[in-house]
C-alpha atoms as a PDB file:
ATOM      1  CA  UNK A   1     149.045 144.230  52.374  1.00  0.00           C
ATOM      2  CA  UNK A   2     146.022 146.707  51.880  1.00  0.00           C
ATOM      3  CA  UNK A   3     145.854 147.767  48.560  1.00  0.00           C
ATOM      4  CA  UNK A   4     145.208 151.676  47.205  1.00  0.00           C
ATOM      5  CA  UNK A   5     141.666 151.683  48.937  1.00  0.00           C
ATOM      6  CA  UNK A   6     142.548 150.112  52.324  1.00  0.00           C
ATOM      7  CA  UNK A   7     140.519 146.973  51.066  1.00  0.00           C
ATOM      8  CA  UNK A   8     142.224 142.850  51.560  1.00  0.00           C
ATOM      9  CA  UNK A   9     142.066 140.889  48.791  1.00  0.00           C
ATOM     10  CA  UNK A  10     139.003 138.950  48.975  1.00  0.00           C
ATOM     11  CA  UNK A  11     139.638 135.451  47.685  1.00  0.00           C
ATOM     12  CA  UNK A  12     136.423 133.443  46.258  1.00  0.00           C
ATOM     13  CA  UNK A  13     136.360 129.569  47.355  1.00  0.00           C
ATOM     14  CA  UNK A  14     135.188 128.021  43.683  1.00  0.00           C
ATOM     15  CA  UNK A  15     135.336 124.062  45.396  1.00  0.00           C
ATOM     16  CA  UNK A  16     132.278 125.264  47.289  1.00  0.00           C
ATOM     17  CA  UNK A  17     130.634 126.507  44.066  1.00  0.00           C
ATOM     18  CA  UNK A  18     130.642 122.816  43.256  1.00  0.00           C
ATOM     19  CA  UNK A  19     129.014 121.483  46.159  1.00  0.00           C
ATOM     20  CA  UNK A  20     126.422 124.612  46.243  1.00  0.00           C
ATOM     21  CA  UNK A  21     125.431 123.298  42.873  1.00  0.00           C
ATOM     22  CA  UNK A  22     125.095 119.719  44.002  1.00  0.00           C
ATOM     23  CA  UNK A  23     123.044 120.996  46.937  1.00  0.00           C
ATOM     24  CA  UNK A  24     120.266 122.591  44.756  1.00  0.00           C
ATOM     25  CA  UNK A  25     120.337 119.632  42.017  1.00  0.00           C
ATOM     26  CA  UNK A  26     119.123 117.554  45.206  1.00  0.00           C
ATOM     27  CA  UNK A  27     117.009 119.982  46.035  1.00  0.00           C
ATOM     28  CA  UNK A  28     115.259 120.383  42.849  1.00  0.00           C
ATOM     29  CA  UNK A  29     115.180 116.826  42.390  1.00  0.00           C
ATOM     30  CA  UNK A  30     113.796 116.280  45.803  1.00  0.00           C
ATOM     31  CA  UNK A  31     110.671 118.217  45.027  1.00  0.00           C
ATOM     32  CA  UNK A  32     110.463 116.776  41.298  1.00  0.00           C
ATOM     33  CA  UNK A  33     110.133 113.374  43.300  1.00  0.00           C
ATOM     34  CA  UNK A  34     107.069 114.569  45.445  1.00  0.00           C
ATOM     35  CA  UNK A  35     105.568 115.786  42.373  1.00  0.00           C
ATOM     36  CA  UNK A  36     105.969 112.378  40.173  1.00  0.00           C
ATOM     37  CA  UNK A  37     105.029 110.151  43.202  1.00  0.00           C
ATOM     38  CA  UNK A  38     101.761 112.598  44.995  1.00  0.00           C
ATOM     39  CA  UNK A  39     100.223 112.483  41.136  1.00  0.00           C
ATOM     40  CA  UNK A  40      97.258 110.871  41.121  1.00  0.00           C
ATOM     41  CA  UNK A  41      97.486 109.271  37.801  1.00  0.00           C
ATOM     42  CA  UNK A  42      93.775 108.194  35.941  1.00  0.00           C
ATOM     43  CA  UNK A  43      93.822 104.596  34.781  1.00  0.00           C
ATOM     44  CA  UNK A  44      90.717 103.751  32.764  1.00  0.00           C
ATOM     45  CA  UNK A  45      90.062 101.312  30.409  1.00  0.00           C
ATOM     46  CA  UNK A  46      91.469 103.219  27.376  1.00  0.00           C
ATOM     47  CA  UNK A  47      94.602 103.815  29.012  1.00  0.00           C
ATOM     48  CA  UNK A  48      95.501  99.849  30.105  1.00  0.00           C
ATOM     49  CA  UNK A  49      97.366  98.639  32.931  1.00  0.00           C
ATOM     50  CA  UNK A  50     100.843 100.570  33.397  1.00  0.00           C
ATOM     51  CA  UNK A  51     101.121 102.288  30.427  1.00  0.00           C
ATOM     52  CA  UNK A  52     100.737 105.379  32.019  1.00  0.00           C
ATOM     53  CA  UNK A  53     101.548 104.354  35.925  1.00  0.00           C
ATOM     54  CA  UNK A  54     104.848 104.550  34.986  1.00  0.00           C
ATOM     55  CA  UNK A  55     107.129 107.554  36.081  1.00  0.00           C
ATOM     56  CA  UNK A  56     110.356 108.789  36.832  1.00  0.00           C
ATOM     57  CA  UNK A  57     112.578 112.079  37.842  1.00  0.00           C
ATOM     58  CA  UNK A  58     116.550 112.149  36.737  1.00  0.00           C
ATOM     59  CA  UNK A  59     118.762 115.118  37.398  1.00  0.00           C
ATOM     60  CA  UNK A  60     121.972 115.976  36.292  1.00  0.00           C
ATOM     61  CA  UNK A  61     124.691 119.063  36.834  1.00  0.00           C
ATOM     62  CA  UNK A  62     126.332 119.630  33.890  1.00  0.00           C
ATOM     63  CA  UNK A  63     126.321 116.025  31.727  1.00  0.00           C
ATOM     64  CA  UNK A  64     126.763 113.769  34.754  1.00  0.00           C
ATOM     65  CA  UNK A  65     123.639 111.839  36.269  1.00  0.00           C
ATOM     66  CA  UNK A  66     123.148 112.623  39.620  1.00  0.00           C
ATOM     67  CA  UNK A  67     120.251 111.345  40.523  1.00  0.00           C
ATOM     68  CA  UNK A  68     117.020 108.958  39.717  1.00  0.00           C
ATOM     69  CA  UNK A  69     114.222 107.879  40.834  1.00  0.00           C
ATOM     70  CA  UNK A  70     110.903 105.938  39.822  1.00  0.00           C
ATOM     71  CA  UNK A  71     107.441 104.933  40.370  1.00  0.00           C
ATOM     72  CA  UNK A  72     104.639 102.600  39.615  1.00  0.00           C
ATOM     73  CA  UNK A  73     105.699 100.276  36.749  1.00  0.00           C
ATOM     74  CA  UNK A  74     108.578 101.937  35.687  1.00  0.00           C
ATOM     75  CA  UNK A  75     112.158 100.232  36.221  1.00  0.00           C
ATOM     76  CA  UNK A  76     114.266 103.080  34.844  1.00  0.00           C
ATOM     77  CA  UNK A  77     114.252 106.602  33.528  1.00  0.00           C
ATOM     78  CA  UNK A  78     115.966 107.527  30.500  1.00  0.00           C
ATOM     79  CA  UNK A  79     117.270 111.259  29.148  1.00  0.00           C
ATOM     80  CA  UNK A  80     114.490 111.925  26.405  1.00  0.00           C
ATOM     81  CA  UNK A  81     116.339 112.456  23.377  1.00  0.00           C
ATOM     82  CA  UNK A  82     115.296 115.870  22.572  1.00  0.00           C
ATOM     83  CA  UNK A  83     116.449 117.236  25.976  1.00  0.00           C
ATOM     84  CA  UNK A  84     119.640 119.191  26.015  1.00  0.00           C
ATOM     85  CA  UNK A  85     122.240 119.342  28.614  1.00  0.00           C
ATOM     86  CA  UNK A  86     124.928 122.208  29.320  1.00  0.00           C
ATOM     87  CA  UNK A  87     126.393 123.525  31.747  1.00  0.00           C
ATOM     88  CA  UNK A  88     123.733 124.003  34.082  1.00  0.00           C
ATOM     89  CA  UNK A  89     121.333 121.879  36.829  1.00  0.00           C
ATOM     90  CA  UNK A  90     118.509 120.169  34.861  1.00  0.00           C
ATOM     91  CA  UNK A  91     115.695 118.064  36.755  1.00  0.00           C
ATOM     92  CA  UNK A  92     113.120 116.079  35.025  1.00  0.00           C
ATOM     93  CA  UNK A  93     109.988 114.687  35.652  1.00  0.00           C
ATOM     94  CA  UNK A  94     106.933 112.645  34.295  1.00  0.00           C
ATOM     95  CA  UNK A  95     105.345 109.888  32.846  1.00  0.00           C
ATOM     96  CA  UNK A  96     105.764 107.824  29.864  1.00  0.00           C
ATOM     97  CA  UNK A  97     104.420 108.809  26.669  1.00  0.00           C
ATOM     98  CA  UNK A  98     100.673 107.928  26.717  1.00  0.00           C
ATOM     99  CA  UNK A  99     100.373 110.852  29.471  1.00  0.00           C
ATOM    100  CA  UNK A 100     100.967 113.782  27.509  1.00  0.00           C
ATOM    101  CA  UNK A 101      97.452 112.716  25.766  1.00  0.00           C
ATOM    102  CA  UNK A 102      95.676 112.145  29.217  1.00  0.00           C
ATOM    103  CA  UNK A 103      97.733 115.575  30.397  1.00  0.00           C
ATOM    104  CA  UNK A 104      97.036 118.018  27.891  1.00  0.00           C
ATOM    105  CA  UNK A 105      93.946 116.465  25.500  1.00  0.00           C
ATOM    106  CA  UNK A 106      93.538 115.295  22.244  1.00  0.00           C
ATOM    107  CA  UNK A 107      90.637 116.231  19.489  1.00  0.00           C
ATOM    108  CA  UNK A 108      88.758 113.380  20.607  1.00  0.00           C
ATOM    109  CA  UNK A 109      89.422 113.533  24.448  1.00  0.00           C
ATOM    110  CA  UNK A 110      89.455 116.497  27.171  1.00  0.00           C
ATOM    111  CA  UNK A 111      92.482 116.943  29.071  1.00  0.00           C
ATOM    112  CA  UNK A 112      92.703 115.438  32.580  1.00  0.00           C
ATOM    113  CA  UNK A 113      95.597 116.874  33.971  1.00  0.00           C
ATOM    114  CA  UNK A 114      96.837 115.115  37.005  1.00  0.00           C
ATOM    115  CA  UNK A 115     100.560 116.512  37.030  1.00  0.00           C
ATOM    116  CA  UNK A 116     100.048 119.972  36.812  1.00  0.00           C
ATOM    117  CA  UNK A 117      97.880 120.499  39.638  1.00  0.00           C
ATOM    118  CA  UNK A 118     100.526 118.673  41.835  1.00  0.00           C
ATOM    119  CA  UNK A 119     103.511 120.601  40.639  1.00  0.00           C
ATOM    120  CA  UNK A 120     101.375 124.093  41.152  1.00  0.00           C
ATOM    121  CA  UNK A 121     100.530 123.144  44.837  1.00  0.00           C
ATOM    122  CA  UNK A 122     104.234 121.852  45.282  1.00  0.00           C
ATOM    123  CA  UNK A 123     106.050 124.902  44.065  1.00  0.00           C
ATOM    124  CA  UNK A 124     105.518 127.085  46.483  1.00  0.00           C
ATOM    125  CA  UNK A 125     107.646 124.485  48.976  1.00  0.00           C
ATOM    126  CA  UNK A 126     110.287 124.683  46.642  1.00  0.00           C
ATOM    127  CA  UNK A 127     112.593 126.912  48.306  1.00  0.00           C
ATOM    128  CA  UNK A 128     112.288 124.424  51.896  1.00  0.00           C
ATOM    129  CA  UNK A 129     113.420 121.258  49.221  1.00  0.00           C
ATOM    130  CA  UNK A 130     116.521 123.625  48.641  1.00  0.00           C
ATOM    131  CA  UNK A 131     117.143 124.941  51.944  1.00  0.00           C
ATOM    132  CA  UNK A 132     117.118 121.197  53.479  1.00  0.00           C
ATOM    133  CA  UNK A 133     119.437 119.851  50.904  1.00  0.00           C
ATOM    134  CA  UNK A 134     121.556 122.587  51.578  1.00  0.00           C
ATOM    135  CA  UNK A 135     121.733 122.003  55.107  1.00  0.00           C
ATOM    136  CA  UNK A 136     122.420 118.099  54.402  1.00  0.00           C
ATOM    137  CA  UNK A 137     125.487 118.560  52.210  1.00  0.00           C
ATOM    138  CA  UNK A 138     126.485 120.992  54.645  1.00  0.00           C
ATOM    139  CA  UNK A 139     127.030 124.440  52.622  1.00  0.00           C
ATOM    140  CA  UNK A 140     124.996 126.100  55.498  1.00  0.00           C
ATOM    141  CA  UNK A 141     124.745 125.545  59.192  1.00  0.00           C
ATOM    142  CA  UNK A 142     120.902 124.808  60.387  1.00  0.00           C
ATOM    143  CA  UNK A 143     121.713 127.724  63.220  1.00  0.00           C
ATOM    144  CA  UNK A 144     122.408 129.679  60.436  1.00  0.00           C
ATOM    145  CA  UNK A 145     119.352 129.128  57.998  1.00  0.00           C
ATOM    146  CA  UNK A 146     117.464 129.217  61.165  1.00  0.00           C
ATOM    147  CA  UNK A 147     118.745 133.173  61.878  1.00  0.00           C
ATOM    148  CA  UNK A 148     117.535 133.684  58.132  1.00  0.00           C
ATOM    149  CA  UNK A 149     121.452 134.576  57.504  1.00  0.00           C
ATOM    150  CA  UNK A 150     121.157 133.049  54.225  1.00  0.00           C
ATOM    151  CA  UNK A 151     117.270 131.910  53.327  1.00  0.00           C
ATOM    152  CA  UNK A 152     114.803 134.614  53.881  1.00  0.00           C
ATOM    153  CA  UNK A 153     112.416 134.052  56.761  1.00  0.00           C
ATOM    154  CA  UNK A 154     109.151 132.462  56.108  1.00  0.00           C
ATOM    155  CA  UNK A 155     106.335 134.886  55.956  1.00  0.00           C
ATOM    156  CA  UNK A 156     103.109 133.795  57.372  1.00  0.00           C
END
């Protein structure tokens, strides 16, 4: 029955909230993974072998892991322990500790970064890494994102 206005009750389908949110976690992590593994990451004789070949990207959606991945001699990626989860989609991404020295400099060395420069020529793919995870957990058609129903149209 139409209400006062004329308007139908308009009922919101929260289960697909769920799997919109898993859908962007991949996304995000997706792109997090080209970042870790296109670094080009300096090994020198200061550095030694594999202290800092060692990366890794781990998502999660709320408090539950829901992906990982890793590269060179890493064999698993931990939560750092200062990084705080709620309620929301977190991605993370890097190298073990030694890198924040190469990455950002020290009195006694310049910086070399070798992550940043591959996550600022990355981002602006971002919103494809989102759009094709999307598509593969099925929350949008590919005729659909094609139209531009729901993604924008690429601009040339």
């Amino acid at each position: 029955m139409a209400g006062a206005s004329g308007a139908r009750r308009i009922e919101l389908n929260r289960a697909a909230f769920a799997e919109i949110e898993l859908a962007v976690a991949d996304g995000l992590f997706e792109l997090a993974k080209q970042v870790v593994l296109g670094a080009e990451v300096p090994d020198a004789a200061p550095y030694g072998q594999g202290l800092i070949e060692g990366g890794g990207v781990i998502s999660y959606v709320g408090k539950k892991r829901v992906g990982m991945a890793v590269t060179g001699g890493a064999t698993a990626v931990k939560k750092p322990r200062r990084a705080k989860l709620g309620k929301t989609i977190t991605v993370i991404g890097g190298f073990g500790f030694p890198s924040r020295f190469v990455e950002t400099g020290t009195s006694r060395m310049a910086a070399q970064p070798f992550l940043t420069p591959e996550l600022m020529s990355d981002l602006p793919e971002a919103e494809g890494f989102v759009k094709l995870a999307c598509i593969k957990h099925k929350v949008i058609g590919s005729a659909r994102a094609a139209r531009g129903d729901v993604f924008r149209k690429a601009t040339p």
